[in-house]
N, C-alpha and C. Protein backbone atom coordinates (compact mmCIF):
# COMPACT_ATOMS: atom_id res chain seq x y z
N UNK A 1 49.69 -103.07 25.32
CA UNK A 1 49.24 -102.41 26.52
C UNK A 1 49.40 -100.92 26.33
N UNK A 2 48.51 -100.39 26.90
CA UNK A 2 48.15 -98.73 26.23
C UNK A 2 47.97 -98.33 27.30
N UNK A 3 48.87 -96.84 28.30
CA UNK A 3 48.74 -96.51 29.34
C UNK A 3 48.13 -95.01 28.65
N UNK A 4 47.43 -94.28 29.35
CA UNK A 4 47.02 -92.90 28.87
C UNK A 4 47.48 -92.17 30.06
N UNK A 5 48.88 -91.27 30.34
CA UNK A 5 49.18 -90.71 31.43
C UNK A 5 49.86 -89.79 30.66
N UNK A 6 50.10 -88.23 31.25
CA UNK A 6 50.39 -87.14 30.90
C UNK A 6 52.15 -87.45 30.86
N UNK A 7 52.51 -87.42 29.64
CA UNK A 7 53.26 -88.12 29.30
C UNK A 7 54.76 -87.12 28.28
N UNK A 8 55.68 -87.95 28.23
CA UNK A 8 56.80 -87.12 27.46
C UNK A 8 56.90 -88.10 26.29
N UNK A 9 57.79 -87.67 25.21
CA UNK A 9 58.22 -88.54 24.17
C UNK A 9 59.72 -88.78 23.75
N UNK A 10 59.99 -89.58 23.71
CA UNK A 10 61.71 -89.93 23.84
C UNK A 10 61.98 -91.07 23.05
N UNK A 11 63.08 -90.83 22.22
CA UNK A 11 63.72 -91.72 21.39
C UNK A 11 64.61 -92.45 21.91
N UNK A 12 64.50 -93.73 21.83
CA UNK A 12 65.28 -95.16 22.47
C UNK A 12 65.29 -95.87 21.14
N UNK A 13 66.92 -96.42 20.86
CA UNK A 13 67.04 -97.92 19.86
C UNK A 13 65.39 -98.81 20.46
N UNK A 14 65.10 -99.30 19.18
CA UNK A 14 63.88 -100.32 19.20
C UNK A 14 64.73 -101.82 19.04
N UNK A 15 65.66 -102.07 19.00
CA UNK A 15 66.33 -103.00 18.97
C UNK A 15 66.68 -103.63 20.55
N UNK A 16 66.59 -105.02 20.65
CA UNK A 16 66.58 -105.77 22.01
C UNK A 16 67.50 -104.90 23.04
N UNK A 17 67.19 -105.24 24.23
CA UNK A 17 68.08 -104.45 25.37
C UNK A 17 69.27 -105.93 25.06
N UNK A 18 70.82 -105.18 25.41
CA UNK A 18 71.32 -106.90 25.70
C UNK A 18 71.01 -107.49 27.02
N UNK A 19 70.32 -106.80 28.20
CA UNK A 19 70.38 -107.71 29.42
C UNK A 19 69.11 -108.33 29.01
N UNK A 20 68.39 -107.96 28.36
CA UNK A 20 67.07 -108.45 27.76
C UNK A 20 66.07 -108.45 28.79
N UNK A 21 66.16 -107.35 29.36
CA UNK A 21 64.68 -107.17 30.80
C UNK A 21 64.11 -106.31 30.14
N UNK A 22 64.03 -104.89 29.49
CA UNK A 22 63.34 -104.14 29.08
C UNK A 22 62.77 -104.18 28.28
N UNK A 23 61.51 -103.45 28.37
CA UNK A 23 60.81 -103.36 27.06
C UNK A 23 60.75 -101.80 26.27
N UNK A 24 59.97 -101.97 25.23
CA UNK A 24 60.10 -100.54 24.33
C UNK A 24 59.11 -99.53 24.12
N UNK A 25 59.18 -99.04 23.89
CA UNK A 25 57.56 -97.90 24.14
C UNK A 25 57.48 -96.26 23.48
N UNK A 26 56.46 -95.86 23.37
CA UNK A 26 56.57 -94.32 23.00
C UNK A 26 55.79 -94.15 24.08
N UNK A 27 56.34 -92.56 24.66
CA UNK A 27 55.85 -92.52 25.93
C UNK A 27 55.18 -90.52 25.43
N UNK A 28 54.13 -89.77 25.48
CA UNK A 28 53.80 -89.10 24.84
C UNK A 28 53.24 -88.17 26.46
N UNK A 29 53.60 -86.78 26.34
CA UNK A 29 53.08 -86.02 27.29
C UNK A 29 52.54 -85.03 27.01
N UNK A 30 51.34 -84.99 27.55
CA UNK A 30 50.42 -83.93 26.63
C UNK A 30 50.68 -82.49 27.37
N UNK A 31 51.17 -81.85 27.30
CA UNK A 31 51.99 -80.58 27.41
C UNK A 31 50.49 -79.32 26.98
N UNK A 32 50.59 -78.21 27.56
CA UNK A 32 50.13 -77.24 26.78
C UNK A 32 50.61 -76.95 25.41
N UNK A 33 51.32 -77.15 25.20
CA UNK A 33 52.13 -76.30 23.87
C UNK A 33 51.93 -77.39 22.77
N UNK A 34 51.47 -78.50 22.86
CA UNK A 34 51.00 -79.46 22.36
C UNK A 34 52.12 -80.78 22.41
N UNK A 35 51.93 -82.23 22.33
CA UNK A 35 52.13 -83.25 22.72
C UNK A 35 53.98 -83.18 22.57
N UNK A 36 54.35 -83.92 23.55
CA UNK A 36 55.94 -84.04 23.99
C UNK A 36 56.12 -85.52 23.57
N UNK A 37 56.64 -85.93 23.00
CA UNK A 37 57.19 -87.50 22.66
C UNK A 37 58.21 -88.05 22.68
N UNK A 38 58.63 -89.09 23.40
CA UNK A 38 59.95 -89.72 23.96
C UNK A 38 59.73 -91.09 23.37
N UNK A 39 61.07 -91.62 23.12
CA UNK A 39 61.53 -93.18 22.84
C UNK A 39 61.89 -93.94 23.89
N UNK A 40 60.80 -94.82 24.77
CA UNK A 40 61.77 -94.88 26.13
C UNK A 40 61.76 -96.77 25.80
N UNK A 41 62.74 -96.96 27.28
CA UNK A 41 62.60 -98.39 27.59
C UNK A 41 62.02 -98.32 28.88
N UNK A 42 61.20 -99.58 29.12
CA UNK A 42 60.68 -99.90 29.87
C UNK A 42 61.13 -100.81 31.16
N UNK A 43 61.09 -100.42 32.34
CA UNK A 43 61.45 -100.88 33.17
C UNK A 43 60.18 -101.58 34.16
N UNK A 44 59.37 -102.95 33.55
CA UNK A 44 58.47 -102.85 33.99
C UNK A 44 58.44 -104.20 35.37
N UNK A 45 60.01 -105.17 35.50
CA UNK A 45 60.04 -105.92 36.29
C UNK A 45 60.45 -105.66 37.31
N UNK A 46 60.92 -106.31 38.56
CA UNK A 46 61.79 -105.82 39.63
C UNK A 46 63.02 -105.64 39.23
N UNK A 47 63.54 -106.48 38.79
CA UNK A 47 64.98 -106.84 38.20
C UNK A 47 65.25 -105.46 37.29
N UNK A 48 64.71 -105.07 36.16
CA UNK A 48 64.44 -104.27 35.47
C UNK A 48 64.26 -102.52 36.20
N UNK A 49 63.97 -102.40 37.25
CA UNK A 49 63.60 -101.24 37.93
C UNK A 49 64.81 -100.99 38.96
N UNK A 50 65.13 -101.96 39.32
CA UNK A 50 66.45 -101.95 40.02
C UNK A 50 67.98 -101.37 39.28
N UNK A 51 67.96 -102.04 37.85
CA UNK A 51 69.24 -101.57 37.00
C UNK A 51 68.93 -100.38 36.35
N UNK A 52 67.59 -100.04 36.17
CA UNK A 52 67.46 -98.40 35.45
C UNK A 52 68.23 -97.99 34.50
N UNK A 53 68.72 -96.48 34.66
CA UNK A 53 69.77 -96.32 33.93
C UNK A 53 70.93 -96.54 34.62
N UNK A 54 71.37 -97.25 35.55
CA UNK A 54 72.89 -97.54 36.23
C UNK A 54 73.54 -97.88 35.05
N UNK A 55 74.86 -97.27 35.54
CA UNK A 55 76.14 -97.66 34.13
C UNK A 55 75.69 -96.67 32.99
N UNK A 56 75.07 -95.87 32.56
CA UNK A 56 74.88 -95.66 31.75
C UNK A 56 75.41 -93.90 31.61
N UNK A 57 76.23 -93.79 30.22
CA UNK A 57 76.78 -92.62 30.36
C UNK A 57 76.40 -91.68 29.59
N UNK A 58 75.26 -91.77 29.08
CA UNK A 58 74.30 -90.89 27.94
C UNK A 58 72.82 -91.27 27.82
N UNK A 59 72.45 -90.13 27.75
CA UNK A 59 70.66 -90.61 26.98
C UNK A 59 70.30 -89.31 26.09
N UNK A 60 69.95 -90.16 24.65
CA UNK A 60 69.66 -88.96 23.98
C UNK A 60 68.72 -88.22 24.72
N UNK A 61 68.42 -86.86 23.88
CA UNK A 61 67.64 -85.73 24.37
C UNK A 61 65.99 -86.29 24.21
N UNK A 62 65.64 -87.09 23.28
CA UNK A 62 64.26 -87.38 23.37
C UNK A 62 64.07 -88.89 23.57
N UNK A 63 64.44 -89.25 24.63
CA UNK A 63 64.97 -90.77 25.13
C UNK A 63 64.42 -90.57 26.70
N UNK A 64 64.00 -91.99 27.16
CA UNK A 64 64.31 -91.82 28.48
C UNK A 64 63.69 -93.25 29.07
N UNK A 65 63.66 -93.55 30.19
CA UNK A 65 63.57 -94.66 31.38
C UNK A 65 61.76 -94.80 31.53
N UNK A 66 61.22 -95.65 31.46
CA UNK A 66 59.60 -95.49 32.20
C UNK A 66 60.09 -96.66 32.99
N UNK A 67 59.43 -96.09 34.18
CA UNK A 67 58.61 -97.49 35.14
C UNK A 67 57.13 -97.72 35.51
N UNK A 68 57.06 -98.61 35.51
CA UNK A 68 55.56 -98.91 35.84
C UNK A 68 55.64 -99.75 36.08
N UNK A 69 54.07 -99.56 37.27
CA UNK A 69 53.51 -101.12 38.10
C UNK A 69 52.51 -101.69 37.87
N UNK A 70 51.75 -102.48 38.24
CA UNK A 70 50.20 -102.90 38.10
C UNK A 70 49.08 -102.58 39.36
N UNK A 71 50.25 -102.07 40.51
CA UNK A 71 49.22 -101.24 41.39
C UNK A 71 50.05 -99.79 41.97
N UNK A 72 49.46 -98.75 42.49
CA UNK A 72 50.17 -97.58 42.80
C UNK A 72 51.55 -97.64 43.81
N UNK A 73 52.16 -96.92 43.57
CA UNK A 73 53.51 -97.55 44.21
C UNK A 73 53.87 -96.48 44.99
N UNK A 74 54.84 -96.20 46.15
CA UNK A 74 55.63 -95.02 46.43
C UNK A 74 56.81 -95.62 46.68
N UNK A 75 57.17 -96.57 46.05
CA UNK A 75 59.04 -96.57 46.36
C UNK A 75 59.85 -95.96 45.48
N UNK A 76 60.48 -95.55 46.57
CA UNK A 76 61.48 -94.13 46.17
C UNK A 76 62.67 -94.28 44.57
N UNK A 77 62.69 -93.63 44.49
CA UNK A 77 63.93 -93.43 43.43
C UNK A 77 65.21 -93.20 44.10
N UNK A 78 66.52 -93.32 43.56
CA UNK A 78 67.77 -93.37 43.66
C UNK A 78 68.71 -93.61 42.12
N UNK A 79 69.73 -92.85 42.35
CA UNK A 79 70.78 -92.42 42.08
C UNK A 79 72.00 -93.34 41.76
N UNK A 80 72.08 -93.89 42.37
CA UNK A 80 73.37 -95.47 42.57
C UNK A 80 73.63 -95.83 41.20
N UNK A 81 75.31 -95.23 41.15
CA UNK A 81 76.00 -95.74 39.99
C UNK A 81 75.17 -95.06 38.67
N UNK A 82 74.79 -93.87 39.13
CA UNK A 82 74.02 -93.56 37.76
C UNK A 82 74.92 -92.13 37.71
N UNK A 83 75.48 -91.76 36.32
CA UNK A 83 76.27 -90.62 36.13
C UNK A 83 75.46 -89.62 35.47
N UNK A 84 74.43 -89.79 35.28
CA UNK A 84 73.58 -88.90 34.38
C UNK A 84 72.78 -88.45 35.04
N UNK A 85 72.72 -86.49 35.29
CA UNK A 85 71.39 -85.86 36.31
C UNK A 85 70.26 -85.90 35.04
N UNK A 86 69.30 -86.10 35.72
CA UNK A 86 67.98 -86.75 35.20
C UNK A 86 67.01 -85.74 36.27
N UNK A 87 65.82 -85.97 35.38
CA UNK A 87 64.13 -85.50 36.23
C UNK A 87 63.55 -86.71 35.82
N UNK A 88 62.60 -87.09 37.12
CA UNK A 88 61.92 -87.43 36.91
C UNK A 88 60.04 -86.88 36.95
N UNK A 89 59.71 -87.67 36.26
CA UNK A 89 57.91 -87.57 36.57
C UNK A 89 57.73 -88.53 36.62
N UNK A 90 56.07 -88.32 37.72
CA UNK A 90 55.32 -89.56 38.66
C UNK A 90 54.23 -89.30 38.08
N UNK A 91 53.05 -90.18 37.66
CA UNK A 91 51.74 -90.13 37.35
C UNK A 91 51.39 -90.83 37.82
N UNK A 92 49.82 -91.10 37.87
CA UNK A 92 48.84 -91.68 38.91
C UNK A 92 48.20 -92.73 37.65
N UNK A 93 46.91 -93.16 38.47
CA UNK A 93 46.02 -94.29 38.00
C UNK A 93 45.24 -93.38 37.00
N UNK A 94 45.11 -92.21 37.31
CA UNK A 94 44.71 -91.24 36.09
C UNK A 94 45.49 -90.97 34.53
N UNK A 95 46.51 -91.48 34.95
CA UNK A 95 47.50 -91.42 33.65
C UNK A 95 47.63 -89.76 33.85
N UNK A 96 48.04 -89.10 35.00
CA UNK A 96 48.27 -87.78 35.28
C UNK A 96 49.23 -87.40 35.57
N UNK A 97 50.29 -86.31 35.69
CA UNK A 97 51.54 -86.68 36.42
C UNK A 97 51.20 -85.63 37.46
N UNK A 98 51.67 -86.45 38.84
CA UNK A 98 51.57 -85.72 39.75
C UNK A 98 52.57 -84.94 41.07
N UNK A 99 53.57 -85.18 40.05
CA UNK A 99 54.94 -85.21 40.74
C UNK A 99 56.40 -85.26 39.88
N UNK A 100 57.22 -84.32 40.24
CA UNK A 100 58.43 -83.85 39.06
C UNK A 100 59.46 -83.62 40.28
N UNK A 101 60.66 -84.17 39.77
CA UNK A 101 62.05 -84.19 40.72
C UNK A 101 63.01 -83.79 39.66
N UNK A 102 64.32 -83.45 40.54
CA UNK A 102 66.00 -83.16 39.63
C UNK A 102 66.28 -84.28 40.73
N UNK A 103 67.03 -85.34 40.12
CA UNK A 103 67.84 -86.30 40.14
C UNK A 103 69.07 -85.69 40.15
N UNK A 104 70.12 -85.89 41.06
CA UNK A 104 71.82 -86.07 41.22
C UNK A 104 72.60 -87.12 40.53
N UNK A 105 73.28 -87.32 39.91
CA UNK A 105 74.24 -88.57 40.28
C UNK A 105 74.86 -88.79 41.49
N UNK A 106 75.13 -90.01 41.42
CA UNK A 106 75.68 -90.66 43.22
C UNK A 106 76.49 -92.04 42.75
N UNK A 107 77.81 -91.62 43.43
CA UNK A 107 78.63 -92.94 42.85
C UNK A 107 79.24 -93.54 43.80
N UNK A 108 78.72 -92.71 45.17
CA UNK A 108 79.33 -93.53 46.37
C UNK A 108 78.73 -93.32 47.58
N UNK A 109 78.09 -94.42 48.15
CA UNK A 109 77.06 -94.51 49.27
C UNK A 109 77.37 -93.75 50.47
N UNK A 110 75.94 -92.82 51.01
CA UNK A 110 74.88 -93.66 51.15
C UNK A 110 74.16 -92.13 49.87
N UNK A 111 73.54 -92.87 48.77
CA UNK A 111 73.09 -91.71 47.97
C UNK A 111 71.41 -91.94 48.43
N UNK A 112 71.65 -90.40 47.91
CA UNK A 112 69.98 -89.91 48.61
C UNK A 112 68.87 -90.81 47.91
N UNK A 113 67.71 -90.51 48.25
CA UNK A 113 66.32 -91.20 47.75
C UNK A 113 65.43 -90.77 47.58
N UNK A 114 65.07 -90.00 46.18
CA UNK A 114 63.96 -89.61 45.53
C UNK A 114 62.55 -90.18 45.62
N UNK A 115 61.98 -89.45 46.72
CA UNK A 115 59.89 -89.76 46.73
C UNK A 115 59.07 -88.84 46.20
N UNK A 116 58.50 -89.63 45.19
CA UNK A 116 57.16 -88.75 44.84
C UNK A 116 56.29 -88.10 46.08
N UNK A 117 55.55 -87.11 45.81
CA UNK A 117 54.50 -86.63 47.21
C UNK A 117 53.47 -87.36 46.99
N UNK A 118 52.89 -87.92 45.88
CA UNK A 118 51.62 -89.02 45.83
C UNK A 118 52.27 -90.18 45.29
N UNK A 119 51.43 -91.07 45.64
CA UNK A 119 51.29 -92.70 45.00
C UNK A 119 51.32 -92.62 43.33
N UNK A 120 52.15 -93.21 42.89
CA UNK A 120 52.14 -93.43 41.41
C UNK A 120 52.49 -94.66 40.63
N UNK A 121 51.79 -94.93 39.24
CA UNK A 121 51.68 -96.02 38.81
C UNK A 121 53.06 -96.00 37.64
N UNK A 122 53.44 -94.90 37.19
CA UNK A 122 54.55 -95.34 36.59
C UNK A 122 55.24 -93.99 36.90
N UNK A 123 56.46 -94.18 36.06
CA UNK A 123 57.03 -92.25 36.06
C UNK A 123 58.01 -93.01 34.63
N UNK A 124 58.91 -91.73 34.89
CA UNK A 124 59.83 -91.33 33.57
C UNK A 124 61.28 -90.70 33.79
N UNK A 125 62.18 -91.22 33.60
CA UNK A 125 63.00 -90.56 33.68
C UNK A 125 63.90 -89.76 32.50
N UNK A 126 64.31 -88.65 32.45
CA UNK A 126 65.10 -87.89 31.10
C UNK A 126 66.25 -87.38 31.73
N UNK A 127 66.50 -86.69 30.77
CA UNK A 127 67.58 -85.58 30.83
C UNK A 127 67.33 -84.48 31.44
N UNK A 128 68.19 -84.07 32.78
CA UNK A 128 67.71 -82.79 33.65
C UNK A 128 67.04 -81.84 32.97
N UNK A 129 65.90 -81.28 32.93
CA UNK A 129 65.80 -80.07 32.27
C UNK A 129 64.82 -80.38 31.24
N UNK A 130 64.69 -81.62 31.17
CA UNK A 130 63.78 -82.06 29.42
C UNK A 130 62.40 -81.54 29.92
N UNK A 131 61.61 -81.72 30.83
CA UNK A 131 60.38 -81.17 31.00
C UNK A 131 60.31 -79.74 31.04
N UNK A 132 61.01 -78.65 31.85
CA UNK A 132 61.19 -77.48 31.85
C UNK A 132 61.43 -76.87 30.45
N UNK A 133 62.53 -77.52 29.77
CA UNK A 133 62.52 -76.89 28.02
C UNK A 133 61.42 -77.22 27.27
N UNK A 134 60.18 -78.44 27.57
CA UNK A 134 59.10 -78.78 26.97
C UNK A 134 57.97 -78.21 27.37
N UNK A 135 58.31 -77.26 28.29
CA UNK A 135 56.87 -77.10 29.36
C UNK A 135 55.99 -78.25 29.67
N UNK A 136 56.39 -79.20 30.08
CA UNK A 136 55.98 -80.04 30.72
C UNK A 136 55.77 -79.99 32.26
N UNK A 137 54.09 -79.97 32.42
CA UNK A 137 54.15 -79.59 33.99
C UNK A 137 53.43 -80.89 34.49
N UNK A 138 53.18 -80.76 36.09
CA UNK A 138 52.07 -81.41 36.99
C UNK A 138 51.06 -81.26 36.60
N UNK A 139 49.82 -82.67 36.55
CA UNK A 139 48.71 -82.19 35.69
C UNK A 139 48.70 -82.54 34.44
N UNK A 140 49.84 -82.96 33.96
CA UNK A 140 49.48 -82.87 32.29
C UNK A 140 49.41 -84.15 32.08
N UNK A 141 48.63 -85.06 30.95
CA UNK A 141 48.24 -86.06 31.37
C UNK A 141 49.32 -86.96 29.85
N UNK A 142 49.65 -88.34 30.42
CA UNK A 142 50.34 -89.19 30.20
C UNK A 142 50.18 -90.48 29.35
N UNK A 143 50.47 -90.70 28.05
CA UNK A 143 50.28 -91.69 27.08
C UNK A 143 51.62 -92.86 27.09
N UNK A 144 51.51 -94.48 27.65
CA UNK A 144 52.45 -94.39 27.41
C UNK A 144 51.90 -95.72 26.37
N UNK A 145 52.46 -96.14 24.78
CA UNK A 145 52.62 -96.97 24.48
C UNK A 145 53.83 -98.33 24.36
N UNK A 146 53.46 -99.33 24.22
CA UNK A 146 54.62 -100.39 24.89
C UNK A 146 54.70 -101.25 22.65
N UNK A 147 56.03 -101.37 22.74
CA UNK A 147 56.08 -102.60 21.38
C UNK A 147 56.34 -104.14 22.20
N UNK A 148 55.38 -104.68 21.68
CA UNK A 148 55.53 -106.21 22.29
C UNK A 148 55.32 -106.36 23.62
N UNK A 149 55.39 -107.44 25.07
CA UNK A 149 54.81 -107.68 25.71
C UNK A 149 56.09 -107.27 26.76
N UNK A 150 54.94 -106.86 27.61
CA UNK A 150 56.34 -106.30 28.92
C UNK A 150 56.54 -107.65 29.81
C-alpha cells in the first residue's frame, strides 16, 4: 500500500513490534529543500492508535509514529503516558499536510487534546522540532510507504 502525502522520513527497527499491532513503513516528505525521510511504525488499527508512542522513552531523530485511516478522520491526539514532546503532522486525501502541532508530555490526567484544523487521513508523529530543522511545512506533500500488510 503506497500513500503519496507530503511526508517526513524516519528510521524505525524493521524488525516485528513485540505487541505485534504495528506495521513498518518509510514515510518521505517532500520538503522544499528536497525530500525528508523517516523510518516509522505504523499505527494503522484502533488498538494500535490508541498505544502510540505511550511508554516510550526515546525515538531516534529520523524515526517516528504514522497513523492512518481508510476515511478522513478528526479525532484528536493526546499525550497520556507519553514522555516524549513530539510534533505532529496531519495530511489530507491529497497526501498533503495540512496541519502541524508541538505535542507536551502528560503523565497525569486530565491531559490536553491535540486537533488538527482540517480532516485528515493520516499524520506523523517525531521529535519536537524535526519538521522546523527539516523545513518541513503545510502544503508539502506526503509519501508514505508500508513493508508487508497493515
Amino acid at each position: 500500500m503506497a500513500l503519496t502525502l507530503a511526508a517526513l522520513v524516519s528510521c524505525v527497527s524493521q524488525s516485528p513490534d513485540p505487541r505485534g499491532t504495528f506495521g513498518h513503513g518509510t514515510l518521505v516528505l517532500k520538503a522544499d529543500d528536497g525530500p525528508v525521510r523517516l523510518s516509522v511504525r505504523i499505527a494503522a488499527s484502533a488498538e494500535a492508535q490508541r498505544q502510540g508512542l505511550m511508554g516510550e522513552s526515546t525515538l531516534p531523530e529520523s524515526a517516528g509514529m504514522a497513523f492512518v485511516h481508510d476515511e478522513p478522520s478528526s479525532a484528536p491526539f493526546w499525550m497520556k503516558d507519553t514522555t516524549i514532546p513530539l510534533s505532529v503532522a496531519f495530511w489530507n486525501s491529497h497526501h498533503v499536510i495540512v496541519d502541524m502541532l508541538d505535542m507536551s508530555p502528560c503523565t497525569s490526567d486530565p491531559c490536553p487534546l491535540y486537533r488538527s484544523s482540517s480532516p485528515y487521513l493520516g499524520a506523523v508523529e517525531v521529535n519536537r522540532g524535526f519538521f522546523e530543522r527539516h523545513g518541513v511545512r503545510i502544503g508539502d506533500a506526503v509519501e508514505l510507504n508500508t513493508f508487508g500488510s497493515l
